[in-house]
Protein backbone atom coordinates (compact mmCIF):
# COMPACT_ATOMS: atom_id res chain seq x y z
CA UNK A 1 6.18 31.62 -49.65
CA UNK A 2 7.34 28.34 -50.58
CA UNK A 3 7.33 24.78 -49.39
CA UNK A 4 10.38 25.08 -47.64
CA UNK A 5 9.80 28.41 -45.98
CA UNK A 6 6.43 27.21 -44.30
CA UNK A 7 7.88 24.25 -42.98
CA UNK A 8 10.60 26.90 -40.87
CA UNK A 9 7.43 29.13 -40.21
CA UNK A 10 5.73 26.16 -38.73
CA UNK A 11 8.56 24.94 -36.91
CA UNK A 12 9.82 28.32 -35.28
CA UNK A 13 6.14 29.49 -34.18
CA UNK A 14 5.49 28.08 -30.76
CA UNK A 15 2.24 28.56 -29.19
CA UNK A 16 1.74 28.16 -25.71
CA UNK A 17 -0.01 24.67 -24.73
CA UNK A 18 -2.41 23.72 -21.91
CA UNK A 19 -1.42 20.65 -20.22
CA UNK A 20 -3.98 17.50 -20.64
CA UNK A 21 -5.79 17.30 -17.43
CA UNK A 22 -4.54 13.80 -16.76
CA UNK A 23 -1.04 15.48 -16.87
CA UNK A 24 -1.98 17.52 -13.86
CA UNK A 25 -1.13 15.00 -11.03
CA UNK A 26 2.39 14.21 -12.93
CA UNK A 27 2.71 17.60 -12.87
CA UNK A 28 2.00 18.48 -9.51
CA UNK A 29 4.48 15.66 -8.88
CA UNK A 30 7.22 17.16 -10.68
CA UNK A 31 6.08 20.32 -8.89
CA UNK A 32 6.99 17.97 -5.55
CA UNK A 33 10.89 17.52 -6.34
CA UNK A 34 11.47 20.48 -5.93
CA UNK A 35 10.16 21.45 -2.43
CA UNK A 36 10.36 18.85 0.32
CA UNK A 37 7.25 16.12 0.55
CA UNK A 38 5.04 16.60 3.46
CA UNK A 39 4.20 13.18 5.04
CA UNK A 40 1.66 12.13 7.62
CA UNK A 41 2.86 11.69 10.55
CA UNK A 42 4.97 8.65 11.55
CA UNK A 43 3.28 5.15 12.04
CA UNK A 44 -0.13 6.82 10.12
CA UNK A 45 -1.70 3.44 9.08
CA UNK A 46 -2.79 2.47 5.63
CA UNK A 47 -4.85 -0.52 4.23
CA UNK A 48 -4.50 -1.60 1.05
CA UNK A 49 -6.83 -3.36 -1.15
CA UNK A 50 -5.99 -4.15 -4.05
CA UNK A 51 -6.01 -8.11 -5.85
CA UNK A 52 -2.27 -7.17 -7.31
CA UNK A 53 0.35 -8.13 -5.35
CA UNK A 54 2.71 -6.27 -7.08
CA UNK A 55 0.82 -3.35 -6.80
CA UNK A 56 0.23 -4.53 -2.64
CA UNK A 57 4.39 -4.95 -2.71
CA UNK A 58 5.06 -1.30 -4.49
CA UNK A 59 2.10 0.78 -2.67
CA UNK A 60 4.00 -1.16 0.97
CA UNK A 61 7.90 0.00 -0.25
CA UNK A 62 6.92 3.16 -0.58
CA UNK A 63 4.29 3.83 2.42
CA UNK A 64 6.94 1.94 4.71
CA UNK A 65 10.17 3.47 3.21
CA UNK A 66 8.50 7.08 4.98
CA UNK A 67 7.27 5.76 8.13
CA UNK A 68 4.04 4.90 7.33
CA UNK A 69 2.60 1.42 8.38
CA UNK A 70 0.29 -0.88 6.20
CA UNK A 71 -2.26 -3.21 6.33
CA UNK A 72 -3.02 -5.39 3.22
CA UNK A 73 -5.98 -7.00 1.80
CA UNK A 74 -6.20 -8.76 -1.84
CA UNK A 75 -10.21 -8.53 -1.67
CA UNK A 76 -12.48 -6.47 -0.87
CA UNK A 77 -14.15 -9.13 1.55
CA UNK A 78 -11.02 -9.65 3.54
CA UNK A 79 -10.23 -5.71 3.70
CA UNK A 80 -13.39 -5.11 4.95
CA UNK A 81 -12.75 -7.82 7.76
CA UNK A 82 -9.88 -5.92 8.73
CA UNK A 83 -11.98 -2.96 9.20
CA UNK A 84 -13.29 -4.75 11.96
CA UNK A 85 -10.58 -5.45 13.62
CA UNK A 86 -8.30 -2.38 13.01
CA UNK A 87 -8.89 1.28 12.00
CA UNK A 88 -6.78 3.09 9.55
CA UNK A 89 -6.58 6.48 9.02
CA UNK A 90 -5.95 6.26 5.23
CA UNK A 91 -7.38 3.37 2.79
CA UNK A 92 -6.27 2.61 -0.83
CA UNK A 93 -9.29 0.31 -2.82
CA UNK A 94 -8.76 -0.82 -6.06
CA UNK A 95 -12.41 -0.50 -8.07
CA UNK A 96 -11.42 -3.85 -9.96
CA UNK A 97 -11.62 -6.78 -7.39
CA UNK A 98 -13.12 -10.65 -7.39
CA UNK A 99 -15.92 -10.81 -5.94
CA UNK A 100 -16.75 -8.21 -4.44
CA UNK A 101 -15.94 -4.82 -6.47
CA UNK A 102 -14.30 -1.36 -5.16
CA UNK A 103 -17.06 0.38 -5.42
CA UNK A 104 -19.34 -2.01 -3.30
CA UNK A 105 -16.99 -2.19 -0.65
CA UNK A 106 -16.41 1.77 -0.59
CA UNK A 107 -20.27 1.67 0.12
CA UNK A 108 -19.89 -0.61 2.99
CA UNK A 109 -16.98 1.70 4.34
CA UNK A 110 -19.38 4.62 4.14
CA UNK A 111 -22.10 2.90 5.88
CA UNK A 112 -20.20 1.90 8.39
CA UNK A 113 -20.50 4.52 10.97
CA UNK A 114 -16.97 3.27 12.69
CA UNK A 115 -15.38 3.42 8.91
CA UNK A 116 -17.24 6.37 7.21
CA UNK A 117 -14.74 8.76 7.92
CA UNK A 118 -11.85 7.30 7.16
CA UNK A 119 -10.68 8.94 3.71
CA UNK A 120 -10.46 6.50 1.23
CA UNK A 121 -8.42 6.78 -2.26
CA UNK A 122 -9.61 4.51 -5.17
CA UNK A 123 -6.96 3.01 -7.75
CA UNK A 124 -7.80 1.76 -11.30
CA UNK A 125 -5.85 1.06 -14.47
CA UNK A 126 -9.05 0.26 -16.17
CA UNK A 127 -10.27 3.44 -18.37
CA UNK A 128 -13.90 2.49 -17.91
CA UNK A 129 -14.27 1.89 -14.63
CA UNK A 130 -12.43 5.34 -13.91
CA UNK A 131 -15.68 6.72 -16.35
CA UNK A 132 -17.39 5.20 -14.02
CA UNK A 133 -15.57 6.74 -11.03
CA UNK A 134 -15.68 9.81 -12.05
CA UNK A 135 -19.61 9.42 -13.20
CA UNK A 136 -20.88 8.75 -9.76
CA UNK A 137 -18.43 9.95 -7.39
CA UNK A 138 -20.07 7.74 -4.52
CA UNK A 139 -17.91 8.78 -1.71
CA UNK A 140 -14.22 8.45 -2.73
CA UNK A 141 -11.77 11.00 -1.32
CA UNK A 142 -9.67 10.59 -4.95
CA UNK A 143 -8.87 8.64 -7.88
CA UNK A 144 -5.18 7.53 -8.56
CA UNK A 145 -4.45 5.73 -12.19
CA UNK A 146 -2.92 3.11 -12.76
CA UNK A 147 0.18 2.79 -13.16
CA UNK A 148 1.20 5.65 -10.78
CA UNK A 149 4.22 6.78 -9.42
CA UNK A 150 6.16 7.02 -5.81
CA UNK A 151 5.40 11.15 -6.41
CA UNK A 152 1.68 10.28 -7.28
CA UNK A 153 1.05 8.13 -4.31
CA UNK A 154 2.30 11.00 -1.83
CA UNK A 155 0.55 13.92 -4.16
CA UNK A 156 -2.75 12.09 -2.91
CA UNK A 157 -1.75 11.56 0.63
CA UNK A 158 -0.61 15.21 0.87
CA UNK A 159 -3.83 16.87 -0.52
CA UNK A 160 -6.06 15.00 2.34
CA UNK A 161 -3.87 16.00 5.18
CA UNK A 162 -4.69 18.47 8.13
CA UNK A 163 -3.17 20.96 9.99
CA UNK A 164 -1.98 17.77 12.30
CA UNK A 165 -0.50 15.97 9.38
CA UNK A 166 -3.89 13.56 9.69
CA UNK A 167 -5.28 12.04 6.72
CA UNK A 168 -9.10 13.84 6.49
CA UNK A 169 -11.74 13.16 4.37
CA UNK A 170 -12.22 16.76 2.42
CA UNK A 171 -15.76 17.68 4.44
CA UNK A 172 -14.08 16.72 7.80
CA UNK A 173 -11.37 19.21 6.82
CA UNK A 174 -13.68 22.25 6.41
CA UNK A 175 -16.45 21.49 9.20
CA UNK A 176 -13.94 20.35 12.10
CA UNK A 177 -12.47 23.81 12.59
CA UNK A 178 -16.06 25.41 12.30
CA UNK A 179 -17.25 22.98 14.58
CA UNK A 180 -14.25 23.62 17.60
CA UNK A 181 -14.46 27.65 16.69
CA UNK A 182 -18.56 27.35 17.65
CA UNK A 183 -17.25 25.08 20.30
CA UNK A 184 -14.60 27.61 21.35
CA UNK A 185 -16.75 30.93 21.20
């Protein structure tokens, strides 16, 4: 077989590929346009945290453009002050902050009996500090990279909502129902 014959050999086989498991969440999103989005429900609150403000402006256009309202933060510090004073059902923490970082103040959140439960998703564009994410896993509900999209954002928000369109951490999810069938029987 010559030269010429491999090259159309090589170029007509196709072999089935497995996605890259990054790819999954863009594919899950591009799973999403083609069934209808399933929000939480209207006036859920979300604080953000994050020292961008262009990531503070695009995470509040799209929570607000679907009835969602936000909180915003550029520190850690001041996000956890708002903790104090309000209580969100949903919380997105960037891991890279000044002063303190993401990952101290998801610690603080967890200790916090008034804030533990609150679901919390961290954000990162930096590759090592998702290693590090993903290395110690200290209480996060889930990771979104940076950059992300308007179909990534809601991906994330879907997969922590209940039956009641409530934003759950993933253990509240499975014991609550347990809990209220014992409860119930």
């Amino acid at each position: 077989m010559g030269i010429l014959e491999q090259l159309r050999a090589l170029f007509r086989r196709e072999e089935p590929s497995l996605p890259h498991p990054e790819a999954l969440p863009e594919l899950a999103a591009g799973e999403r346009r083609t069934r209808q989005r399933v929000n939480a429900r209207e006036g859920t609150q979300v604080l953000i945290i994050d020292d961008s403000k262009t990531i503070v402006t695009v995470l509040r256009k799209f929570l607000r453009s679907a009835g969602y309202e936000t909180l915003e933060a550029l520190d850690a510090e001041s996000g956890l002050t708002q903790l104090q004073h309000h209580r969100p059902e949903l919380i997105f923490l960037d891991i890279m902050l000044p002063g303190m970082n993401g990952f101290a103040a998801l610690r603080a959140i967890r200790r916090d009996p008034r804030t533990r439960d609150i679901p919390v998703i961290m954000m990162s564009g930096n590759e090592q500090a998702m290693e590090q994410f993903f290395g110690t896993r200290i209480g996060a509900d889930d990771f979104m990279k940076k950059p992300f999209s308007r179909h990534e954002v809601f991906f994330r928000i879907e997969r922590l909502l209940d039956d009641h369109f409530v934003p759950r951490r993933a253990a509240s999810r499975i014991v609550e129902p347990i809990l209220q069938a014992v409860a119930g029987g």
